[in-house]
Protein backbone atom coordinates (compact mmCIF):
# COMPACT_ATOMS: atom_id res chain seq x y z
CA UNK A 1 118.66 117.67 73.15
CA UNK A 2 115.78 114.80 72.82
CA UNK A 3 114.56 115.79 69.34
CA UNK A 4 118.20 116.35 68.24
CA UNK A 5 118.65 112.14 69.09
CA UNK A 6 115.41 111.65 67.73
CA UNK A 7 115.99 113.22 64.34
CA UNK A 8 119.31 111.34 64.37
CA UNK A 9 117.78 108.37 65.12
CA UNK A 10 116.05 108.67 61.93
CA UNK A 11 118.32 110.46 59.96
CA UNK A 12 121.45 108.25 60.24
CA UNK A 13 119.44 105.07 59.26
CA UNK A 14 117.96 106.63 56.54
CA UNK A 15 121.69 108.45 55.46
CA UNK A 16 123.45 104.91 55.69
CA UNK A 17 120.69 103.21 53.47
CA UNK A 18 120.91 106.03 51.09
CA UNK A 19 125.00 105.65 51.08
CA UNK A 20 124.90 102.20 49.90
CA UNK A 21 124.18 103.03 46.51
CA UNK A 22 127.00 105.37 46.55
CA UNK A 23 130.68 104.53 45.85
CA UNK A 24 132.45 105.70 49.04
CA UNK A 25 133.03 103.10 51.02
CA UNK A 26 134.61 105.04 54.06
CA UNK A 27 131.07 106.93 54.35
CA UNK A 28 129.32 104.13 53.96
CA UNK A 29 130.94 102.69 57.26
CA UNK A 30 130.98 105.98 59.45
CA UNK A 31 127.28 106.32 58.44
CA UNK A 32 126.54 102.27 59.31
CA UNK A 33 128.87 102.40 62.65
CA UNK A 34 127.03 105.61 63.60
CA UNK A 35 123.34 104.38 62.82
CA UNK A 36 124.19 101.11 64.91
CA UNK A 37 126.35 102.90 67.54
CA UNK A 38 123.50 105.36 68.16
CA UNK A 39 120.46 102.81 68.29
CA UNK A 40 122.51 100.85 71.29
CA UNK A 41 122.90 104.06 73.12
CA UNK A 42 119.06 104.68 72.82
CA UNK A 43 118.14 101.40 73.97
CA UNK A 44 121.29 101.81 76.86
CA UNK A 45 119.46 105.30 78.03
CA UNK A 46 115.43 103.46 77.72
CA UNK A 47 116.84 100.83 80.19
CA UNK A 48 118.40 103.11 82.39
CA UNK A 49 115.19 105.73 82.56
CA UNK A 50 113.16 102.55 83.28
CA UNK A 51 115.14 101.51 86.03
CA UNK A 52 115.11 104.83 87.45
CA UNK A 53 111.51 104.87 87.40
CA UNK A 54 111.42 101.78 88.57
CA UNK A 55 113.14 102.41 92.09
CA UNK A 56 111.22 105.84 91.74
CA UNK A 57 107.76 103.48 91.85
CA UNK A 58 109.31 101.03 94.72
CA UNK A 59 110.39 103.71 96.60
CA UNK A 60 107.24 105.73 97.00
CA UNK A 61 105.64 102.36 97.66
CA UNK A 62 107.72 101.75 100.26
CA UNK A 63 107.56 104.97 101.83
CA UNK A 64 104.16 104.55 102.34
CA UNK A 65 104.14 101.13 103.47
CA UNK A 66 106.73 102.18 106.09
CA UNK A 67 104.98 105.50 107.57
CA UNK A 68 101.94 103.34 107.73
CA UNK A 69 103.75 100.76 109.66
CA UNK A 70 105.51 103.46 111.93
CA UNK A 71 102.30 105.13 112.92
CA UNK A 72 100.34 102.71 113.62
CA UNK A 73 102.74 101.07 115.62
CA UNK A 74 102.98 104.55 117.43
CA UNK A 75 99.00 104.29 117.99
CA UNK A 76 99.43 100.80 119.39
CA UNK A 77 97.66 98.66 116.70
CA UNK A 78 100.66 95.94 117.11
CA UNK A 79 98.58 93.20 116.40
CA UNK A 80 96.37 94.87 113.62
CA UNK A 81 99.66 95.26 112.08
CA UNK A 82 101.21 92.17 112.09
CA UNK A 83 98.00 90.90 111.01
CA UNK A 84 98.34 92.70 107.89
CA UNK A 85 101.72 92.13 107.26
CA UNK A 86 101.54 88.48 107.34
CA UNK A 87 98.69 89.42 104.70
CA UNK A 88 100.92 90.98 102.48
CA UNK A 89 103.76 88.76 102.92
CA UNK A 90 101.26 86.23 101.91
CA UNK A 91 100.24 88.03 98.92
CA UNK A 92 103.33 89.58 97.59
CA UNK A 93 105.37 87.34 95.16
CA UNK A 94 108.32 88.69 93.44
CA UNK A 95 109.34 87.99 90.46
CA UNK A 96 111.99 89.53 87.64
CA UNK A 97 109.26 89.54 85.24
CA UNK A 98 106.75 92.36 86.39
CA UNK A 99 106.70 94.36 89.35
CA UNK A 100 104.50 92.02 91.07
CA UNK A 101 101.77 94.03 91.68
CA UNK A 102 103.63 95.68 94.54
CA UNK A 103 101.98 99.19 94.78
CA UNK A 104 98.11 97.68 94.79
CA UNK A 105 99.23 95.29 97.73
CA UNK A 106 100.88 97.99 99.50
CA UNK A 107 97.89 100.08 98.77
CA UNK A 108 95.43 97.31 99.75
CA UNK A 109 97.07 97.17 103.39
CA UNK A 110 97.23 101.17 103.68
CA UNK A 111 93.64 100.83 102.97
CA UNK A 112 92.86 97.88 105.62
CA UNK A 113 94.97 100.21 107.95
CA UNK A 114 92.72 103.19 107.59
CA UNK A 115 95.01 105.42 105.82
CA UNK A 116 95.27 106.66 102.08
CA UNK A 117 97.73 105.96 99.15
CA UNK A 118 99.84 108.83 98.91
CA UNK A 119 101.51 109.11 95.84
CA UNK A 120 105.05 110.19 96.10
CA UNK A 121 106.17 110.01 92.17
C-alpha cells in the first residue's frame, strides 16, 4: 500500500503538470484536486505517525520512570527518591517545541537510582 501512495505522490503531480498543456479542462482539475487532495492526506498521516510515536517514546519513558519509582519505594529508599525527583522536576522543562529532553532525564535518574534504561519502543 506505501509504494502505491508513494508512486501517486509522484505520479499525480507530474500527470497534472503534464495536463496543463492539454485542452481538457475537466482533467486538468480532477488531476490538480487529486495531486493537492493527496499531498494533505500525506502530510495528515506524517502528523498522525509522529504523534503516535511520540506517546510511544513518552510512554516507555514513563514506564520506566514509574517501575523505578515503585521499587525503590518498595526497598525503602523514600528519601533517595524524593531526592531525585525534586532533581528531575528541577531539570525537566516542557515545552511544545521539542520533547524536552525527557527520556535522558528520566534515564539520568534511573541511572542515579541504580537501575538501567530499559527500552520499551
Amino acid at each position: 500500500m506505501l509504494p502505491a501512495i508513494l508512486l501517486l505522490a509522484v505520479v499525480l503531480p507530474f500527470a497534472w503538470f503534464v495536463s496543463e498543456f492539454w485542452p481538457h479542462r475537466v482533467l486538468r482539475l480532477v488531476l490538480g484536486s487529486s495531486a493537492i487532495g493527496l499531498s494533505f492526506l500525506i502530510a495528515y498521516s506524517v502528523g498522525s505517525l509522529e504523534h503516535l510515536n511520540a506517546n510511544a517514546w513518552y510512554g516507555g519513558a514513563s514506564k520506566n520512570l514509574i517501575d523505578t519509582t515503585v521499587t525503590e519505594l518498595e526497598k525503602g529508599n523514600t528519601e533517595q527518591v524524593i531526592r531525585e525527583l525534586k532533581t528531575l522536576q528541577n531539570e525537566f522543562q516542557p515545552t511544545y517545541e521539542n520533547r524536552a529532553r525527557y527520556d535522558k532525564l528520566i534515564e539520568g535518574y534511573l541511572e542515579r537510582l541504580g537501575h538501567e534504561w530499559k527500552h520499551a519502543v
